[in-house]
N, C-alpha and C. Protein backbone atom coordinates (compact mmCIF):
# COMPACT_ATOMS: atom_id res chain seq x y z
N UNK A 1 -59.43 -187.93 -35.91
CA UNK A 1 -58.35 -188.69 -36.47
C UNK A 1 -58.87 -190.11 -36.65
N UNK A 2 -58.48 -190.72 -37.47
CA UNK A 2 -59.03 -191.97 -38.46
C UNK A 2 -57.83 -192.89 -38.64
N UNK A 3 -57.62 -194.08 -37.26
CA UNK A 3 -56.62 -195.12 -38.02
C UNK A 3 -57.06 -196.19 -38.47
N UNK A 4 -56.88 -197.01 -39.47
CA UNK A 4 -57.28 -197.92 -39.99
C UNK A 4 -56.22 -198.91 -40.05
N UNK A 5 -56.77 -200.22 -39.43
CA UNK A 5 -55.59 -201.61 -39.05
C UNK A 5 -56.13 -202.26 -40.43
N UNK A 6 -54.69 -202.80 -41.00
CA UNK A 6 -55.03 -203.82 -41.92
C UNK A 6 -56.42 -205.01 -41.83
N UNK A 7 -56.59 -205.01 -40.53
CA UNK A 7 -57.46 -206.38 -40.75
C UNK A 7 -58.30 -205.85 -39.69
N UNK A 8 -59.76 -207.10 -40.09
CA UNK A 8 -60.77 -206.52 -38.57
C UNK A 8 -60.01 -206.78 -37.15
N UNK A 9 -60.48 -205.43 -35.97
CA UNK A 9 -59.84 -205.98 -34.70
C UNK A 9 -60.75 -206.01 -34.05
N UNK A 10 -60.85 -207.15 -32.88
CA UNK A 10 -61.58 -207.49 -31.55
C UNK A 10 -61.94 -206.03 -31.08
N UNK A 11 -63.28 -205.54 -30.87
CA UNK A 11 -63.61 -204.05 -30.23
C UNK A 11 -64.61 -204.70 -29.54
N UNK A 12 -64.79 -205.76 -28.94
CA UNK A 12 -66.16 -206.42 -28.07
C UNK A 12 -65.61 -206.22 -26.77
N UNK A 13 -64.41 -205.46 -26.62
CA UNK A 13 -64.18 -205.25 -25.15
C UNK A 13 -64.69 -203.48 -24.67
N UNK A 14 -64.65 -202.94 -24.08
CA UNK A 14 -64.63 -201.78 -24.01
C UNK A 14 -63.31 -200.61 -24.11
N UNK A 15 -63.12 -200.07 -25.09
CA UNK A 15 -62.32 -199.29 -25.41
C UNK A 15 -61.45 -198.42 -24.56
N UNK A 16 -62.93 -197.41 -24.13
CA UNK A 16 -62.48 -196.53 -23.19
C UNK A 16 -60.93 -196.80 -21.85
N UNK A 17 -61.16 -198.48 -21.97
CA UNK A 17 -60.76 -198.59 -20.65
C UNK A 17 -59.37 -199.02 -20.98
N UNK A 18 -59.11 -198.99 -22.14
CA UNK A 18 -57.75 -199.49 -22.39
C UNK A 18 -56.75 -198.49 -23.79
N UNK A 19 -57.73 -197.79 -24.38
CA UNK A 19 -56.94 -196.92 -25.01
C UNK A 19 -57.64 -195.61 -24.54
N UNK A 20 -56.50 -195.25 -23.82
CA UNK A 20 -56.96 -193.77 -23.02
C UNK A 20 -55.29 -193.31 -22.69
N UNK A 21 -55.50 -192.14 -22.19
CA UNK A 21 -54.20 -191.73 -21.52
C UNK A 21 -52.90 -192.38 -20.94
N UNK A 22 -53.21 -193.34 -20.56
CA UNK A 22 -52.49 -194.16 -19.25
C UNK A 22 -51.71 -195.17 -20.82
N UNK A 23 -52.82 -195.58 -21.64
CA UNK A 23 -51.71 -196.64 -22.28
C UNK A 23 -51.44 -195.86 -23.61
N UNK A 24 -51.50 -194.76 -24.08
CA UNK A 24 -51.24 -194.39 -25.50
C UNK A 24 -51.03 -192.82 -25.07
N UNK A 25 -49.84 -192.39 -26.07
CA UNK A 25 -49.69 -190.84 -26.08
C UNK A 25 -50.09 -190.56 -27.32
N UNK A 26 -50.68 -189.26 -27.51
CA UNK A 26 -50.85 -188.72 -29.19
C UNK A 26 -50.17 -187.44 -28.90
N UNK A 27 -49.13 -187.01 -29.63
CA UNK A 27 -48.93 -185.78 -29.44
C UNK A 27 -48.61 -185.21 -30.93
N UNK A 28 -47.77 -183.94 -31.09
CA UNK A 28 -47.55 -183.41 -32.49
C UNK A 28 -46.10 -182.83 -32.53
N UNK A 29 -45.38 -183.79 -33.39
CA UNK A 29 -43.71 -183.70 -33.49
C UNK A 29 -43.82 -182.50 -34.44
N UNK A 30 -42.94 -181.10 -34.21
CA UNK A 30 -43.20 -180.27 -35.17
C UNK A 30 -41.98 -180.59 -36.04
N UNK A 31 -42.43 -179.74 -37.40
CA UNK A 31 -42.09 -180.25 -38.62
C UNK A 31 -40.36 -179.49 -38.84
N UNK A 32 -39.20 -179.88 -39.45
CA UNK A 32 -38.63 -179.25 -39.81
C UNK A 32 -37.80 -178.35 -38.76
N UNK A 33 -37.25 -178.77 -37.61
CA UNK A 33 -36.69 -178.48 -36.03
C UNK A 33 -37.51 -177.25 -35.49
N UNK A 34 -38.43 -176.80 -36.25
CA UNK A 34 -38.72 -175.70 -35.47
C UNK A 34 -38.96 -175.32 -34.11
N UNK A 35 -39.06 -176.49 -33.71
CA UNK A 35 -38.98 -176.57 -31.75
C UNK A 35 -37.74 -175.83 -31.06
N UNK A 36 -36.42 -175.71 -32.26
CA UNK A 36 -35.78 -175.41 -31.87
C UNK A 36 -35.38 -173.40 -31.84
N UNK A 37 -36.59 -173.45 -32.67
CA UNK A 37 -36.50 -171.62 -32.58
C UNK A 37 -36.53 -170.86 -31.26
N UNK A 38 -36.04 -169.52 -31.05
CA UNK A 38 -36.13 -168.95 -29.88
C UNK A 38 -37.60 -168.76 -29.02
N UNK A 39 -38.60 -168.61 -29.94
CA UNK A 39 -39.84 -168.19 -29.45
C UNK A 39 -40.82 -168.95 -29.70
N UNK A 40 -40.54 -170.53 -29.91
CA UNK A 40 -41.26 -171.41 -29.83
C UNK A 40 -41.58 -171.62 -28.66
N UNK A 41 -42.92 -171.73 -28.56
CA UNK A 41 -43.84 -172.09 -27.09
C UNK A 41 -44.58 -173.65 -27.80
N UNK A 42 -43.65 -174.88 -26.91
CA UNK A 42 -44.39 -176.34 -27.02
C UNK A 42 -45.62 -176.22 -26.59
N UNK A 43 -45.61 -175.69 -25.58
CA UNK A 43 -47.14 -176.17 -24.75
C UNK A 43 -48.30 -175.77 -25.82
N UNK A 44 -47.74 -174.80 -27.14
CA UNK A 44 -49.09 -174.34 -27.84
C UNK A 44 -49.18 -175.11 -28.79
N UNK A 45 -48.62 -176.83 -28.45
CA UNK A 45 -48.84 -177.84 -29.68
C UNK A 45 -49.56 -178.60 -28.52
N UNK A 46 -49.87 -178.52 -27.45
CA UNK A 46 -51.05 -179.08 -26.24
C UNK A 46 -52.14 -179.65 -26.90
N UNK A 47 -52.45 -180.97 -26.81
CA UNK A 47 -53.66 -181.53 -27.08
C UNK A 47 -54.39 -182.61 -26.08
N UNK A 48 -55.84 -182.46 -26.10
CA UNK A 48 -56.22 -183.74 -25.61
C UNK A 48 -56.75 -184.34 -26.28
N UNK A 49 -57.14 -185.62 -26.12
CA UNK A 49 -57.92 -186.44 -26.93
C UNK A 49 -59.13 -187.08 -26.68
N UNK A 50 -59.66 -187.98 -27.19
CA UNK A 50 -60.96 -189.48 -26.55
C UNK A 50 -61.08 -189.84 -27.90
N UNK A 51 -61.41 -191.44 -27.36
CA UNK A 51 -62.11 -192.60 -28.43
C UNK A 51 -63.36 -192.04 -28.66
N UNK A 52 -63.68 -191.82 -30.20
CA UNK A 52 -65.32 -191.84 -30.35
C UNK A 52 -65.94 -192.85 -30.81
N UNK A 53 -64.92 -193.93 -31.46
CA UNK A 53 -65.71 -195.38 -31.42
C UNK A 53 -64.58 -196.03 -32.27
N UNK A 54 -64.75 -197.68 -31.97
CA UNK A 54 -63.69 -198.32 -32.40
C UNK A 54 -64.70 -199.60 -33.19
N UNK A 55 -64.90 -199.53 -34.39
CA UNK A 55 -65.52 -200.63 -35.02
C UNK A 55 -64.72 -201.33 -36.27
N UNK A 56 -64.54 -202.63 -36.24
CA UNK A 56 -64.02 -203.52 -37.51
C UNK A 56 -62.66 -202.81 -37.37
N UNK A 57 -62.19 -202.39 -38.38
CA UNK A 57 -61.05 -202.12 -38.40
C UNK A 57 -60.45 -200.48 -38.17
N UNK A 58 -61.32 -199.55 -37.67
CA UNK A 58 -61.57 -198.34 -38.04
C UNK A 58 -61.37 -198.31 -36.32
N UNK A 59 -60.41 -196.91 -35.64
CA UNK A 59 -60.24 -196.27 -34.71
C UNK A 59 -60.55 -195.04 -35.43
N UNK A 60 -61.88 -194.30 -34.40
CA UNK A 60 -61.92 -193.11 -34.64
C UNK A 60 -61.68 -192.19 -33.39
N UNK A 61 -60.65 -191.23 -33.36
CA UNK A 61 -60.03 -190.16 -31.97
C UNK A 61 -60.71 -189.07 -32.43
N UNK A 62 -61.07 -188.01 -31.14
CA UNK A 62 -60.99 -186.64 -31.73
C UNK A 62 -60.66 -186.00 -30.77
N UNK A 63 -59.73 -185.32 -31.10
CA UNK A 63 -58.45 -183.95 -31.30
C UNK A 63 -58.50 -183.12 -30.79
N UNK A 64 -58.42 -182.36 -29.51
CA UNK A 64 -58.67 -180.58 -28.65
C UNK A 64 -57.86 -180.23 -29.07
N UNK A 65 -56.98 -179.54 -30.13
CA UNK A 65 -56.07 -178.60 -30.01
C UNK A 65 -55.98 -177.49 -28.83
N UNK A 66 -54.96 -177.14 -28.51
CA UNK A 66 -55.24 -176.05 -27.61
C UNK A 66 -54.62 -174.78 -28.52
N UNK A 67 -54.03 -174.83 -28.89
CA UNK A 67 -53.67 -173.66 -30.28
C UNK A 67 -53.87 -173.68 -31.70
N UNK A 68 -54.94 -174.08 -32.46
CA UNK A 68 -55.29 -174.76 -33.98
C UNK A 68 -54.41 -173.95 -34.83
N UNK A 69 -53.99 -172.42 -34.81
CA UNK A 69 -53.01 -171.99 -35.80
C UNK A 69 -51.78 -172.60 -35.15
N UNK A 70 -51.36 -172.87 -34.66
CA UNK A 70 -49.83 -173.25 -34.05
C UNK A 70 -49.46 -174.68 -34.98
N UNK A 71 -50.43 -175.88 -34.93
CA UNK A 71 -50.42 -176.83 -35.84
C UNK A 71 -49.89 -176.73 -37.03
N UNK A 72 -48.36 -176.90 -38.17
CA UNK A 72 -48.45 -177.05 -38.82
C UNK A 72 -48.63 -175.69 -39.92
N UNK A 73 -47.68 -174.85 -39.64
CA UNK A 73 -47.92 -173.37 -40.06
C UNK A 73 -47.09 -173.13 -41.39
N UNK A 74 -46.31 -174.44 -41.15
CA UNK A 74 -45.39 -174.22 -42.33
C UNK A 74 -45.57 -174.93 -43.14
N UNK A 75 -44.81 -174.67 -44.94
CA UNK A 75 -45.26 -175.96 -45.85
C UNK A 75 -45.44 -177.13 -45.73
N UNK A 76 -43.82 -177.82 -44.82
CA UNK A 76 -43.66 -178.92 -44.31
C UNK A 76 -44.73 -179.27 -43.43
N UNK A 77 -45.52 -180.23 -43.27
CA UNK A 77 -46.52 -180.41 -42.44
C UNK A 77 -45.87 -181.36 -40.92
N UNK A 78 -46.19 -180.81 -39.86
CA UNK A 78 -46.31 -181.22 -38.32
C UNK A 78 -46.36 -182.69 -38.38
N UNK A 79 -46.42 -183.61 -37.57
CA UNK A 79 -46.52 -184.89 -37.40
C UNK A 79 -47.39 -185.08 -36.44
N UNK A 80 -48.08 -185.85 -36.11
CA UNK A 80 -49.36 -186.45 -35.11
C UNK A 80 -48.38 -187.72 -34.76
N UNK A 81 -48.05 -188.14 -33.85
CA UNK A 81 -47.96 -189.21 -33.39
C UNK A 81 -48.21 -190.07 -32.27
N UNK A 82 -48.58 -191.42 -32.66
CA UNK A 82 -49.72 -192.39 -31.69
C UNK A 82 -48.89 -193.06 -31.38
N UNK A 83 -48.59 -193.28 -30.24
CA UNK A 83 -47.66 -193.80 -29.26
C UNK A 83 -48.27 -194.79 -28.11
N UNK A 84 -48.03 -196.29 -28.48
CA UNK A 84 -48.79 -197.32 -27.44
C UNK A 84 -47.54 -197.68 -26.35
N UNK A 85 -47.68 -197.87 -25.71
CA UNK A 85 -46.60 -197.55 -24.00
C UNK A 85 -46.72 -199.03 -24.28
């Protein structure tokens, strides 16, 4: 996953230690209530994450799905959302 800030940001600190688990959630809002079906299982929208590098204006994450067909099965596409605490 690829966010890009309008402008260059300060990355001369170390990343790891401040965007990780503790201060940011990423998770995946499904699309279109389907959370609300009978035989929806959340836990199979389970992900983990890590920083693979943060330069100029460019955050780059990458993504464990724990279920990759579960993601987004329908036309309407799933939501990713980055959540700073």
């Amino acid at each position: 996953m690829s966010i890009e800030f309008n402008q260059t940001m300060n990355t001369s600190f170390n990343y790891s230690t401040l965007i990780n688990k503790t201060n940011v959630d990423i998770y995946i809002k499904p699309a279109m209530g389907r959370e609300d079906a009978k035989d929806f299982q959340i836990e199979n929208l389970n992900l983990t994450w890590n920083v693979t590098s943060f330069k100029n204006a460019t955050l780059q994450i990458k993504l464990y799905f724990y279920s990759t067909l579960e993601i987004s099965p329908l036309k309407i596409q799933d939501t990713i959302v980055f959540h700073v605490k």
